[in-house]
PDB file of N, CA and C in Angstrom:
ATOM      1  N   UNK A   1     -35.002  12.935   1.584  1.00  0.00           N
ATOM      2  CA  UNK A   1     -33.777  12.207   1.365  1.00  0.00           C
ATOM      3  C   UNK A   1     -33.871  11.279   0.165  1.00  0.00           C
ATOM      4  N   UNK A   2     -34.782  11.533  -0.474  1.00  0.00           N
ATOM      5  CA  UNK A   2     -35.231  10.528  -1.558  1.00  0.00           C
ATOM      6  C   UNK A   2     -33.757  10.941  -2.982  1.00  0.00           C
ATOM      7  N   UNK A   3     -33.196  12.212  -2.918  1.00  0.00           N
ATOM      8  CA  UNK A   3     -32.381  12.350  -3.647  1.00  0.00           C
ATOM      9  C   UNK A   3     -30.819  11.827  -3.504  1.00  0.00           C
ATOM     10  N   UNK A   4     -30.712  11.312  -2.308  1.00  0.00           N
ATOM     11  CA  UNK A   4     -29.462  10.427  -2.404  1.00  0.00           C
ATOM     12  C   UNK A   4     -29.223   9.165  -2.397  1.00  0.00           C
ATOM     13  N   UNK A   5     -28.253   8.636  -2.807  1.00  0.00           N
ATOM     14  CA  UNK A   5     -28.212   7.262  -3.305  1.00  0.00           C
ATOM     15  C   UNK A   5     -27.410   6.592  -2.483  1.00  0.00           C
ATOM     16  N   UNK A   6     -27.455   4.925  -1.904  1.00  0.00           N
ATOM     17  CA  UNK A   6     -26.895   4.444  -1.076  1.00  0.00           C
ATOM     18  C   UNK A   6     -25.575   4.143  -1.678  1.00  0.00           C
ATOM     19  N   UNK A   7     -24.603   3.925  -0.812  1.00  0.00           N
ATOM     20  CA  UNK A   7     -23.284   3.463  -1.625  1.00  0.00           C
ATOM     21  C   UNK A   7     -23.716   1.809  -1.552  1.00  0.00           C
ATOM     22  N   UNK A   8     -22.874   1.336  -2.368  1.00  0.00           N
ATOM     23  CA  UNK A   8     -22.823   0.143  -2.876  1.00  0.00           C
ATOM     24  C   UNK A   8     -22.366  -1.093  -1.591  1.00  0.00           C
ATOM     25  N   UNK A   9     -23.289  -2.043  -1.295  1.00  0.00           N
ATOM     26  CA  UNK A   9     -22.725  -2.186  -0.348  1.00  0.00           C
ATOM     27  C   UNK A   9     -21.671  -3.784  -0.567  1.00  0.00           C
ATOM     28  N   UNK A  10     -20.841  -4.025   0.760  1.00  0.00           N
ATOM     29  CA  UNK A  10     -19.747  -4.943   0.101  1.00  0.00           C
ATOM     30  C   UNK A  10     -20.431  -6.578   0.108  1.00  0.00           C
ATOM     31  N   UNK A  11     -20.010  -6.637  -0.925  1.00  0.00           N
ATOM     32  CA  UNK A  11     -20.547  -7.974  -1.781  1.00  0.00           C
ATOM     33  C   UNK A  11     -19.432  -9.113  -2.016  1.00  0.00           C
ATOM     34  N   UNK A  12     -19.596 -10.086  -2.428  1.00  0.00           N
ATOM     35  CA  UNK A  12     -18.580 -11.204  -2.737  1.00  0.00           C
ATOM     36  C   UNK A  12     -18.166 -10.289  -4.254  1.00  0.00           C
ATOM     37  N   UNK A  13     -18.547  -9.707  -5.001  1.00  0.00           N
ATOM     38  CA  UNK A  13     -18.285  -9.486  -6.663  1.00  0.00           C
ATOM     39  C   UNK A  13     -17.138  -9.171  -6.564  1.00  0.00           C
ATOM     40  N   UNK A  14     -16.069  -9.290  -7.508  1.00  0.00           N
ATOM     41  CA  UNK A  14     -14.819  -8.706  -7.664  1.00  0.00           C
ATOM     42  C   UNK A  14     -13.973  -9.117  -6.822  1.00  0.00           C
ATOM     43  N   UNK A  15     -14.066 -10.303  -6.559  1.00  0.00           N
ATOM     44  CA  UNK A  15     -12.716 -10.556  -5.329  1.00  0.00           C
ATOM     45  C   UNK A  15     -11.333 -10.940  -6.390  1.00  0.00           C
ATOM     46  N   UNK A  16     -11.125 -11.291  -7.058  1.00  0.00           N
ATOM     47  CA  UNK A  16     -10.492 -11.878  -7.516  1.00  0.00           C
ATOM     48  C   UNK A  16      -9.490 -10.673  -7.748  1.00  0.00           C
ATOM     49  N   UNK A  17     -10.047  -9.292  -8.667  1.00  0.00           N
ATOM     50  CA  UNK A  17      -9.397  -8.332  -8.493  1.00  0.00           C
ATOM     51  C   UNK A  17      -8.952  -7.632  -7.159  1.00  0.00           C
ATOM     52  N   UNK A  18      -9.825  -8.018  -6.405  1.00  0.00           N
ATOM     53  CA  UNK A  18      -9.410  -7.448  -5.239  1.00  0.00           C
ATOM     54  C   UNK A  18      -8.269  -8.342  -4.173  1.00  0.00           C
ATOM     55  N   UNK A  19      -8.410  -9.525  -4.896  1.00  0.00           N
ATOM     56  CA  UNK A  19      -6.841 -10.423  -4.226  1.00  0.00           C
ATOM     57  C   UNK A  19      -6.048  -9.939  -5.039  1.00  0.00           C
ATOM     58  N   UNK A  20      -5.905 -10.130  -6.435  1.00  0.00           N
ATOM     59  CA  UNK A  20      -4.760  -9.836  -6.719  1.00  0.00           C
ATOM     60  C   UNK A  20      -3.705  -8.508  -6.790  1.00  0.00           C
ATOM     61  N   UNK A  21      -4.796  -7.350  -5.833  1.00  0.00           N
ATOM     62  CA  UNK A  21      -5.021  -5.857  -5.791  1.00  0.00           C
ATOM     63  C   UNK A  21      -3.727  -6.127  -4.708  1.00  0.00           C
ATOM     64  N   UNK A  22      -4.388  -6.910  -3.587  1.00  0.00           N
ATOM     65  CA  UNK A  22      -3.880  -6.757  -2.585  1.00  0.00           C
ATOM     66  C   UNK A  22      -2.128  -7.847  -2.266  1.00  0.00           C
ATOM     67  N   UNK A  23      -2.200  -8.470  -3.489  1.00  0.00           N
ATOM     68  CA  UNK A  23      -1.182  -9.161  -3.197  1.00  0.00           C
ATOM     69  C   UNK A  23      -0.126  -8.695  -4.097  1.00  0.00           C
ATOM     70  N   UNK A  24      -0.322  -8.181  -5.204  1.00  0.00           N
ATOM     71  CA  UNK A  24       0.139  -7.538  -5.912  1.00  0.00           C
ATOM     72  C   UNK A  24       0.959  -5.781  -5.116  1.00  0.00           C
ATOM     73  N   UNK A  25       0.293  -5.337  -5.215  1.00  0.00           N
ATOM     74  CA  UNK A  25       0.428  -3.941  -4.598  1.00  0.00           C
ATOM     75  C   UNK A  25       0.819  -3.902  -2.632  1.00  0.00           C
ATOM     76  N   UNK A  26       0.195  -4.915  -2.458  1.00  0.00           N
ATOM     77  CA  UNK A  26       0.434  -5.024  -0.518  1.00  0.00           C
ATOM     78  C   UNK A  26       2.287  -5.558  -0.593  1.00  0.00           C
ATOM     79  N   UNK A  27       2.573  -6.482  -1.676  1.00  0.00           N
ATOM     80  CA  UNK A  27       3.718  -6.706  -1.807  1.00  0.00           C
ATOM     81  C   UNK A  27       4.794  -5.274  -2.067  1.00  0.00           C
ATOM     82  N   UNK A  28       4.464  -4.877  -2.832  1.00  0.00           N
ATOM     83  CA  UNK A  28       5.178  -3.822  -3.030  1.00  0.00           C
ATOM     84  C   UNK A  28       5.049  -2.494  -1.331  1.00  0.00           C
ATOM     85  N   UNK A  29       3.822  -2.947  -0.843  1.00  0.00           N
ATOM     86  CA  UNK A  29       3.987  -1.688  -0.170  1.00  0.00           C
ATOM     87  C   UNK A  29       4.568  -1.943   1.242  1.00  0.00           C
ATOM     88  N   UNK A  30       4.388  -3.110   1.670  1.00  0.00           N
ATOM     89  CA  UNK A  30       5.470  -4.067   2.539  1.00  0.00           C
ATOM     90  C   UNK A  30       6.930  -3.496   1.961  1.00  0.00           C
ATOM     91  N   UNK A  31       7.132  -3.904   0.746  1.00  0.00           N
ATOM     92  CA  UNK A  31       8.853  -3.824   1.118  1.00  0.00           C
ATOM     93  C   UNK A  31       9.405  -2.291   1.015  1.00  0.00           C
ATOM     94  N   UNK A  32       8.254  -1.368   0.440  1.00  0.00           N
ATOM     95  CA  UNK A  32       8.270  -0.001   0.664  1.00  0.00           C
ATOM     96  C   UNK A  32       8.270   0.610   2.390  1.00  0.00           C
ATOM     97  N   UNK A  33       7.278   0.518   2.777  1.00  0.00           N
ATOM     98  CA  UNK A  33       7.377   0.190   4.706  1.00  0.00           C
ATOM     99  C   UNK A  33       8.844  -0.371   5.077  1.00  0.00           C
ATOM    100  N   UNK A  34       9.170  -1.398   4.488  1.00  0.00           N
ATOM    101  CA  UNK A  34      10.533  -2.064   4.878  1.00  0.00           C
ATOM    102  C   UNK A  34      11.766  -1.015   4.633  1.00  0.00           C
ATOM    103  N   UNK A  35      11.791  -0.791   3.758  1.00  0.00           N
ATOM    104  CA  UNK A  35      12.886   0.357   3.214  1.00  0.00           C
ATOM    105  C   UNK A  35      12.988   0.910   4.260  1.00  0.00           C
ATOM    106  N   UNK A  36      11.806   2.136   4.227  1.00  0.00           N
ATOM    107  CA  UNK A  36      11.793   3.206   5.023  1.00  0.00           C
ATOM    108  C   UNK A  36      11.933   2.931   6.533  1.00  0.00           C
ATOM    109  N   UNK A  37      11.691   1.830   6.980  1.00  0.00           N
ATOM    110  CA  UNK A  37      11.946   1.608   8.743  1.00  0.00           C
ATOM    111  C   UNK A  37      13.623   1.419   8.692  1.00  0.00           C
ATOM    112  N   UNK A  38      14.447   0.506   7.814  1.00  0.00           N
ATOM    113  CA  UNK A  38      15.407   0.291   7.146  1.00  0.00           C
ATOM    114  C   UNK A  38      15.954   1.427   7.144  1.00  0.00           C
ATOM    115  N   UNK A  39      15.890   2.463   6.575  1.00  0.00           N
ATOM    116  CA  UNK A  39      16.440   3.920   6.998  1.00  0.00           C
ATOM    117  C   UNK A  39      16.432   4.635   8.127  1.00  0.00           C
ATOM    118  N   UNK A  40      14.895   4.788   8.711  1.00  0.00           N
ATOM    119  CA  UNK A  40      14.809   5.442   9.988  1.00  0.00           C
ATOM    120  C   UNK A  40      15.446   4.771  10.915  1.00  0.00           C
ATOM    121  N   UNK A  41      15.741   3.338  11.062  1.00  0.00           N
ATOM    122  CA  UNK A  41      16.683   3.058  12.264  1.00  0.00           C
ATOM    123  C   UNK A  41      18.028   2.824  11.637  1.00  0.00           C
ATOM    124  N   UNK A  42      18.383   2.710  10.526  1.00  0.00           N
ATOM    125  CA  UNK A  42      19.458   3.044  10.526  1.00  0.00           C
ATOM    126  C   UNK A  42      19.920   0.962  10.235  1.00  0.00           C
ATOM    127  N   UNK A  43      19.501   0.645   9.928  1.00  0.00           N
ATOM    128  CA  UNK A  43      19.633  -0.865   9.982  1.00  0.00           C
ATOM    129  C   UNK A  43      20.953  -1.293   8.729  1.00  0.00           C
ATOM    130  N   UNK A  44      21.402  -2.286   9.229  1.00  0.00           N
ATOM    131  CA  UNK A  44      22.865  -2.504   8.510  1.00  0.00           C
ATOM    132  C   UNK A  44      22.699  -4.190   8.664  1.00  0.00           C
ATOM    133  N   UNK A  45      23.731  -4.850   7.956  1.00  0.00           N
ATOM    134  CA  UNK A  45      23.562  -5.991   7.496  1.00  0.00           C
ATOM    135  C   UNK A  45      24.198  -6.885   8.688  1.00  0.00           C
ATOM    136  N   UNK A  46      24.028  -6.573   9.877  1.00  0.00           N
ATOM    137  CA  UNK A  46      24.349  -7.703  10.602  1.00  0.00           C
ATOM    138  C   UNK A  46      23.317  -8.069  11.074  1.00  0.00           C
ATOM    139  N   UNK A  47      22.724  -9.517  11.029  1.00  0.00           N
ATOM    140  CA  UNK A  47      21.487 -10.394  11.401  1.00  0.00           C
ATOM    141  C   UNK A  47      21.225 -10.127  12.480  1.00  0.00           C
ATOM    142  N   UNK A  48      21.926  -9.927  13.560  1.00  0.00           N
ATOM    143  CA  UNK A  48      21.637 -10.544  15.138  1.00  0.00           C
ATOM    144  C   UNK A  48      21.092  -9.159  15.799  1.00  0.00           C
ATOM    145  N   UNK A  49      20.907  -7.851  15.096  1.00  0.00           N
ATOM    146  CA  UNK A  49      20.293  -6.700  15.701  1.00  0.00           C
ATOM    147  C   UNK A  49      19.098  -6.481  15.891  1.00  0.00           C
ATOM    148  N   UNK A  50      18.288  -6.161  16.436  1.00  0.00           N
ATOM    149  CA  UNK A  50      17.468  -5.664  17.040  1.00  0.00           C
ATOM    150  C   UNK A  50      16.540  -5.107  15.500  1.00  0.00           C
ATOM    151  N   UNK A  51      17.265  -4.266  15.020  1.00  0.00           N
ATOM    152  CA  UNK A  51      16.635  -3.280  13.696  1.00  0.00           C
ATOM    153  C   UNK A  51      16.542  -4.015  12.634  1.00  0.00           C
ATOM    154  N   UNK A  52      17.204  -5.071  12.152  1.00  0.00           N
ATOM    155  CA  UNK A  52      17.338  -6.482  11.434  1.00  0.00           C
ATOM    156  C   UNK A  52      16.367  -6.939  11.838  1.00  0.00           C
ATOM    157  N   UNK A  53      16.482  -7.800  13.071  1.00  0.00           N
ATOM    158  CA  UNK A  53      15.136  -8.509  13.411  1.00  0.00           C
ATOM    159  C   UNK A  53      13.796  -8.286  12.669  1.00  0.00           C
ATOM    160  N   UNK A  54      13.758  -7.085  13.042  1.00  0.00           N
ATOM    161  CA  UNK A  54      12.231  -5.628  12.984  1.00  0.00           C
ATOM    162  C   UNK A  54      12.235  -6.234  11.073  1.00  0.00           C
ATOM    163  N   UNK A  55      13.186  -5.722  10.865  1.00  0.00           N
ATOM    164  CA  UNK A  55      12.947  -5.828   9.600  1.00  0.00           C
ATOM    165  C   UNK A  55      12.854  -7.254   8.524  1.00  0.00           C
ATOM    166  N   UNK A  56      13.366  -7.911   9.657  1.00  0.00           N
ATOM    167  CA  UNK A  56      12.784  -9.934   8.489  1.00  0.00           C
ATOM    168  C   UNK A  56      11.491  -9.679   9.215  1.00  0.00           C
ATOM    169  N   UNK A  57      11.223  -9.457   9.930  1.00  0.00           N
ATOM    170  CA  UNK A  57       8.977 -10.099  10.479  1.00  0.00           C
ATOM    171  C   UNK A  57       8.356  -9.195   9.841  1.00  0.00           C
ATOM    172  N   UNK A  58       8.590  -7.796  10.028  1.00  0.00           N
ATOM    173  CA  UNK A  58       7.290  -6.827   9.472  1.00  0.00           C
ATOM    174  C   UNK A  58       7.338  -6.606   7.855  1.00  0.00           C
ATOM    175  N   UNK A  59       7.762  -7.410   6.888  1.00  0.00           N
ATOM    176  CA  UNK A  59       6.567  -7.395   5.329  1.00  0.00           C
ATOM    177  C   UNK A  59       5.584  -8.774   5.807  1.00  0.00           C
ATOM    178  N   UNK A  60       6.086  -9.556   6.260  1.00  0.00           N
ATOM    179  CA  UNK A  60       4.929 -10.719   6.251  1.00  0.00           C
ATOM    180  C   UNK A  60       3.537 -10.276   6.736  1.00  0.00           C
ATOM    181  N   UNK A  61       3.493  -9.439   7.937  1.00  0.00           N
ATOM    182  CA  UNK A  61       2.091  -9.088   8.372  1.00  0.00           C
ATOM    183  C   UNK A  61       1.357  -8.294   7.992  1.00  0.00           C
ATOM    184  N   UNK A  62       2.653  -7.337   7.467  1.00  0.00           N
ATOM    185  CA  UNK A  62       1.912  -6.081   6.755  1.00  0.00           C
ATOM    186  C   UNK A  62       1.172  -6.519   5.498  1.00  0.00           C
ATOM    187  N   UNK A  63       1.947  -7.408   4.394  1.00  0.00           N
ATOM    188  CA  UNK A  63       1.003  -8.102   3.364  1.00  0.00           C
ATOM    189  C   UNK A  63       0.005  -8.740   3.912  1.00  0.00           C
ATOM    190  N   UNK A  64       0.133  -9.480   4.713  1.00  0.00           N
ATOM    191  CA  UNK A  64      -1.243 -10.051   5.230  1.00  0.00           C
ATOM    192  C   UNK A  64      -2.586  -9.469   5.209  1.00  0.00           C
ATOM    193  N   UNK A  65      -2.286  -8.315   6.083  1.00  0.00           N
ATOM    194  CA  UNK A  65      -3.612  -7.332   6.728  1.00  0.00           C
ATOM    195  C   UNK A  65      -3.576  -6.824   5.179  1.00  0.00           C
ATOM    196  N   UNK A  66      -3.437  -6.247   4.333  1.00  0.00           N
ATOM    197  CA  UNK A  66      -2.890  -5.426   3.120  1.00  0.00           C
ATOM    198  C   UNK A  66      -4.170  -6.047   2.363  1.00  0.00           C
ATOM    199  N   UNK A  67      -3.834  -7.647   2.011  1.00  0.00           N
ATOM    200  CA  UNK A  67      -4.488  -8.327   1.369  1.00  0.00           C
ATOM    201  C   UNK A  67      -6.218  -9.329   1.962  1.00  0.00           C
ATOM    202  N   UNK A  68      -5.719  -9.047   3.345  1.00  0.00           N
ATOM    203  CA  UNK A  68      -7.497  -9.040   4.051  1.00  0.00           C
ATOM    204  C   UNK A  68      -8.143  -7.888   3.923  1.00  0.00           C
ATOM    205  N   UNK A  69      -7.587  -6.429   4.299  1.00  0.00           N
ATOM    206  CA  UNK A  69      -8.488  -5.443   4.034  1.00  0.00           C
ATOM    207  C   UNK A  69      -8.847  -5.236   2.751  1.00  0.00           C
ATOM    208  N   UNK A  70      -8.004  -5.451   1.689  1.00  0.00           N
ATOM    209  CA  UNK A  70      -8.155  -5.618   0.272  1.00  0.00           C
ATOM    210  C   UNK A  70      -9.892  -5.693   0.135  1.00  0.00           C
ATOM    211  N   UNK A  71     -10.336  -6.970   0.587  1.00  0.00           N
ATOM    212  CA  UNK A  71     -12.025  -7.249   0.637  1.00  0.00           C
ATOM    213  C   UNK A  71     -12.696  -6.319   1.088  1.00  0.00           C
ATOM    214  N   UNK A  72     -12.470  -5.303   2.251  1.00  0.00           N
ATOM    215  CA  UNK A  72     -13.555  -4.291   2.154  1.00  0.00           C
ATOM    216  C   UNK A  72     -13.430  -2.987   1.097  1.00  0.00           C
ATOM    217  N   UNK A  73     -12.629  -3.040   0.211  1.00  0.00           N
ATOM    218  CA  UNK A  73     -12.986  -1.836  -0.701  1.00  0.00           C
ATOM    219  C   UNK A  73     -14.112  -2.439  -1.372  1.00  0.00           C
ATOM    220  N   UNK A  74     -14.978  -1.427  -2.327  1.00  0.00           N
ATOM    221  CA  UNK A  74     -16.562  -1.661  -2.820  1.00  0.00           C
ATOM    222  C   UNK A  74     -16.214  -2.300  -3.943  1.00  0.00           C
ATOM    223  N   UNK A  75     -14.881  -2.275  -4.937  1.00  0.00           N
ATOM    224  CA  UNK A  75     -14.601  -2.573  -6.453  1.00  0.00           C
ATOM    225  C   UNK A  75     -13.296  -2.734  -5.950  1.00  0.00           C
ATOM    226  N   UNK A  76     -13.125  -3.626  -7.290  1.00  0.00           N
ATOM    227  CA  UNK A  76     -11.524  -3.715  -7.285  1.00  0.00           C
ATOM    228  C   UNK A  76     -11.003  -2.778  -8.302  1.00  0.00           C
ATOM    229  N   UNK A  77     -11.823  -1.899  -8.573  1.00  0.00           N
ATOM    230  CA  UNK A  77     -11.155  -0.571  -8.981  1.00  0.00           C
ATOM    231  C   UNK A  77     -10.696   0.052  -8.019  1.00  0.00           C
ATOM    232  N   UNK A  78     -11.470   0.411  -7.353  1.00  0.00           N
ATOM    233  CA  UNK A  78     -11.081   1.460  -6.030  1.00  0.00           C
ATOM    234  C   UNK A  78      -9.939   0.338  -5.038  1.00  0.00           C
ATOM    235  N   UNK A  79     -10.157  -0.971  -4.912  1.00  0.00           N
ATOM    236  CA  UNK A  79      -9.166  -1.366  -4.293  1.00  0.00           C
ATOM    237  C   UNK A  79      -7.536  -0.920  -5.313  1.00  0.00           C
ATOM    238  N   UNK A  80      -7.668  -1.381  -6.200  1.00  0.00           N
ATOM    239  CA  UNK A  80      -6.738  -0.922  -7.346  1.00  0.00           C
ATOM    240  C   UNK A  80      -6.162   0.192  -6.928  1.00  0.00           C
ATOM    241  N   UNK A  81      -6.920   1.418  -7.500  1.00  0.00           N
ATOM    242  CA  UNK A  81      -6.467   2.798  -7.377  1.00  0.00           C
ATOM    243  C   UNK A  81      -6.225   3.158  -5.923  1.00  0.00           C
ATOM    244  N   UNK A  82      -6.629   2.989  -4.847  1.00  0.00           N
ATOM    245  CA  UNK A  82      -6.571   3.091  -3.523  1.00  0.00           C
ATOM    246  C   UNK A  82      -4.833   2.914  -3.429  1.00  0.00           C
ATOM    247  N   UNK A  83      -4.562   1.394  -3.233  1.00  0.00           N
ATOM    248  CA  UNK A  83      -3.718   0.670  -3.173  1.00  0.00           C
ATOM    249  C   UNK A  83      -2.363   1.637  -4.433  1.00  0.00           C
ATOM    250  N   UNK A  84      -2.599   1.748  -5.196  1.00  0.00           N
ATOM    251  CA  UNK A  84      -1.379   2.471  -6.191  1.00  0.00           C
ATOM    252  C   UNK A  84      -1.005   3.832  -5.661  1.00  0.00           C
ATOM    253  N   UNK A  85      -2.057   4.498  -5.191  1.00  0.00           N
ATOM    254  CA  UNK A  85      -2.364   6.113  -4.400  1.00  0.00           C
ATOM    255  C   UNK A  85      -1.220   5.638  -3.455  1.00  0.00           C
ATOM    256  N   UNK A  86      -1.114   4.961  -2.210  1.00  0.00           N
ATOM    257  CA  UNK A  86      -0.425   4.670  -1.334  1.00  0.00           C
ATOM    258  C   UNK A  86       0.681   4.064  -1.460  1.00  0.00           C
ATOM    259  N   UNK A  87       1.100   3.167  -2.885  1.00  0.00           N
ATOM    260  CA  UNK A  87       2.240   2.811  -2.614  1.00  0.00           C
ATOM    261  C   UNK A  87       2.725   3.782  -3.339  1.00  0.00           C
ATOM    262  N   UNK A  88       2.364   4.961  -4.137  1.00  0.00           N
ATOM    263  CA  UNK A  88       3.257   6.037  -4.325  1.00  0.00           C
ATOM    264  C   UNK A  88       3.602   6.195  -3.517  1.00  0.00           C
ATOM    265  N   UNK A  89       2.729   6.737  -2.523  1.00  0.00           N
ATOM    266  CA  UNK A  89       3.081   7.913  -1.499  1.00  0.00           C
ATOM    267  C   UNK A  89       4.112   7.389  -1.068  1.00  0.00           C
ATOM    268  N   UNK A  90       4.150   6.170  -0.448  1.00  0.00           N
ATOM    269  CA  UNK A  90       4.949   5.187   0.227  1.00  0.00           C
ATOM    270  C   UNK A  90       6.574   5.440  -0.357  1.00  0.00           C
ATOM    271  N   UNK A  91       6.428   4.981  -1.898  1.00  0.00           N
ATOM    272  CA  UNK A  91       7.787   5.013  -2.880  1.00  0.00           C
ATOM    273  C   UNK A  91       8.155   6.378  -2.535  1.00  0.00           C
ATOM    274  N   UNK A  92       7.479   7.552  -2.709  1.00  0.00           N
ATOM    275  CA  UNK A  92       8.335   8.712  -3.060  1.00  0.00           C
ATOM    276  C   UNK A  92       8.823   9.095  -1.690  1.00  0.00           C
ATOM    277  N   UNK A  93       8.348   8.709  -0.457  1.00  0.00           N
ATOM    278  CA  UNK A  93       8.998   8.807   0.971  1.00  0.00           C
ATOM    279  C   UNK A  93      10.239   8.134   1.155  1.00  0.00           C
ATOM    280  N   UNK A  94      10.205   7.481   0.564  1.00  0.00           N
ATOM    281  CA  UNK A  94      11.188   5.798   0.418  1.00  0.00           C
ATOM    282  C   UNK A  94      12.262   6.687   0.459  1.00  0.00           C
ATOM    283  N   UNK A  95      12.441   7.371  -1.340  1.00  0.00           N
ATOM    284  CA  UNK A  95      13.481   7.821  -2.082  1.00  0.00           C
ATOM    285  C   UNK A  95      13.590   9.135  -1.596  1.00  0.00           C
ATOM    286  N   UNK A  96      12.944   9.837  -1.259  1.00  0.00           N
ATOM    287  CA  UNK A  96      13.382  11.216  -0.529  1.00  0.00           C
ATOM    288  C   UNK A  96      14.161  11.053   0.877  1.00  0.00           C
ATOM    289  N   UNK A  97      13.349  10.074   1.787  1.00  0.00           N
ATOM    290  CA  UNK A  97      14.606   9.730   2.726  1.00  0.00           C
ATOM    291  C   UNK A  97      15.608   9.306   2.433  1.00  0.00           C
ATOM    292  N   UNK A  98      15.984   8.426   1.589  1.00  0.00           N
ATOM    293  CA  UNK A  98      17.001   7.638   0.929  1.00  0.00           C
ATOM    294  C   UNK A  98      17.947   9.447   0.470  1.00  0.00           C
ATOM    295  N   UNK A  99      17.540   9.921  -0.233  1.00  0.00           N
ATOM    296  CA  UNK A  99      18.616  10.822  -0.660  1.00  0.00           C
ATOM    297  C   UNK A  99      18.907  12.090   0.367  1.00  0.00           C
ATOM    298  N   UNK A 100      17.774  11.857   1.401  1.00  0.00           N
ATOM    299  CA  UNK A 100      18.331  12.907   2.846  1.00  0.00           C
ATOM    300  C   UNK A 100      19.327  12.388   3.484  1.00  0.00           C
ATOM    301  N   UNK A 101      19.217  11.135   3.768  1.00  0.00           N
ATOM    302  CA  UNK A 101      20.028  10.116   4.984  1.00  0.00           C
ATOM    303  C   UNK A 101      20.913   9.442   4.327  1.00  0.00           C
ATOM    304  N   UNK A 102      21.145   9.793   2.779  1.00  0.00           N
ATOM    305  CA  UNK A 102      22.393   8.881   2.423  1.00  0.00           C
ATOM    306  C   UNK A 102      24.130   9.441   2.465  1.00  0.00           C
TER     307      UNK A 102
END
C-alpha cells in the first residue's frame, strides 16, 4: 500500500475561502431551494399560509448548515467548485420547473 497517498486531511487553512464559499454560494442556493419549494406547493402572496410560512424560515437554515459544512471540504477550491456544481443544478431545476408549471 506504499503506492497510495493519503487525502489531505481537514485543517484550519483556507477558511476564509471557504466562508466566503459558503456564504456567497449557500446564499444563492437557499433562495434557489426557495424558488423551487415556491413552485412545488404552489405558494402565492398571501402571508398567513401554510406554504408562505415554509417559505420565510427555510433560506435562513439552509444558509446556515450551507456555510458550517462549507469547513469540511479539504480546499476552498473544492468548496468553491462543489458549491457552483450544485447551485447549477439547483438553478437549472428552478427554471425548468418554472417553465413546466407556469
Amino acid at each position: 500500500m506504499s503506492g497510495t497517498t493519503q487525502p489531505k486531511p481537514l485543517d484550519g487553512t483556507g477558511w476564509i475561502g471557504k466562508v466566503l464559499a459558503g456564504l456567497i454560494l449557500g446564499a444563492a442556493l437557499a433562495i434557489g431551494l426557495m424558488g423551487i419549494l415556491g413552485l412545488v406547493f404552489h405558494a402565492d402572496a398571501q402571508l398567513k399560509t401554510a406554504a408562505s410560512q415554509i417559505l420565510r424560515w427555510f433560506p435562513g437554515p439552509v444558509w446556515g448548515l450551507v456555510v458550517a459544512f462549507s469547513f469540511l471540504f479539504r480546499s476552498p477550491r473544492q468548496a468553491w467548485l462543489t458549491l457552483v456544481l450544485v447551485n447549477a443544478g439547483v438553478w437549472v431545476l428552478f427554471f425548468l420547473l418554472h417553465g413546466v408549471m407556469a
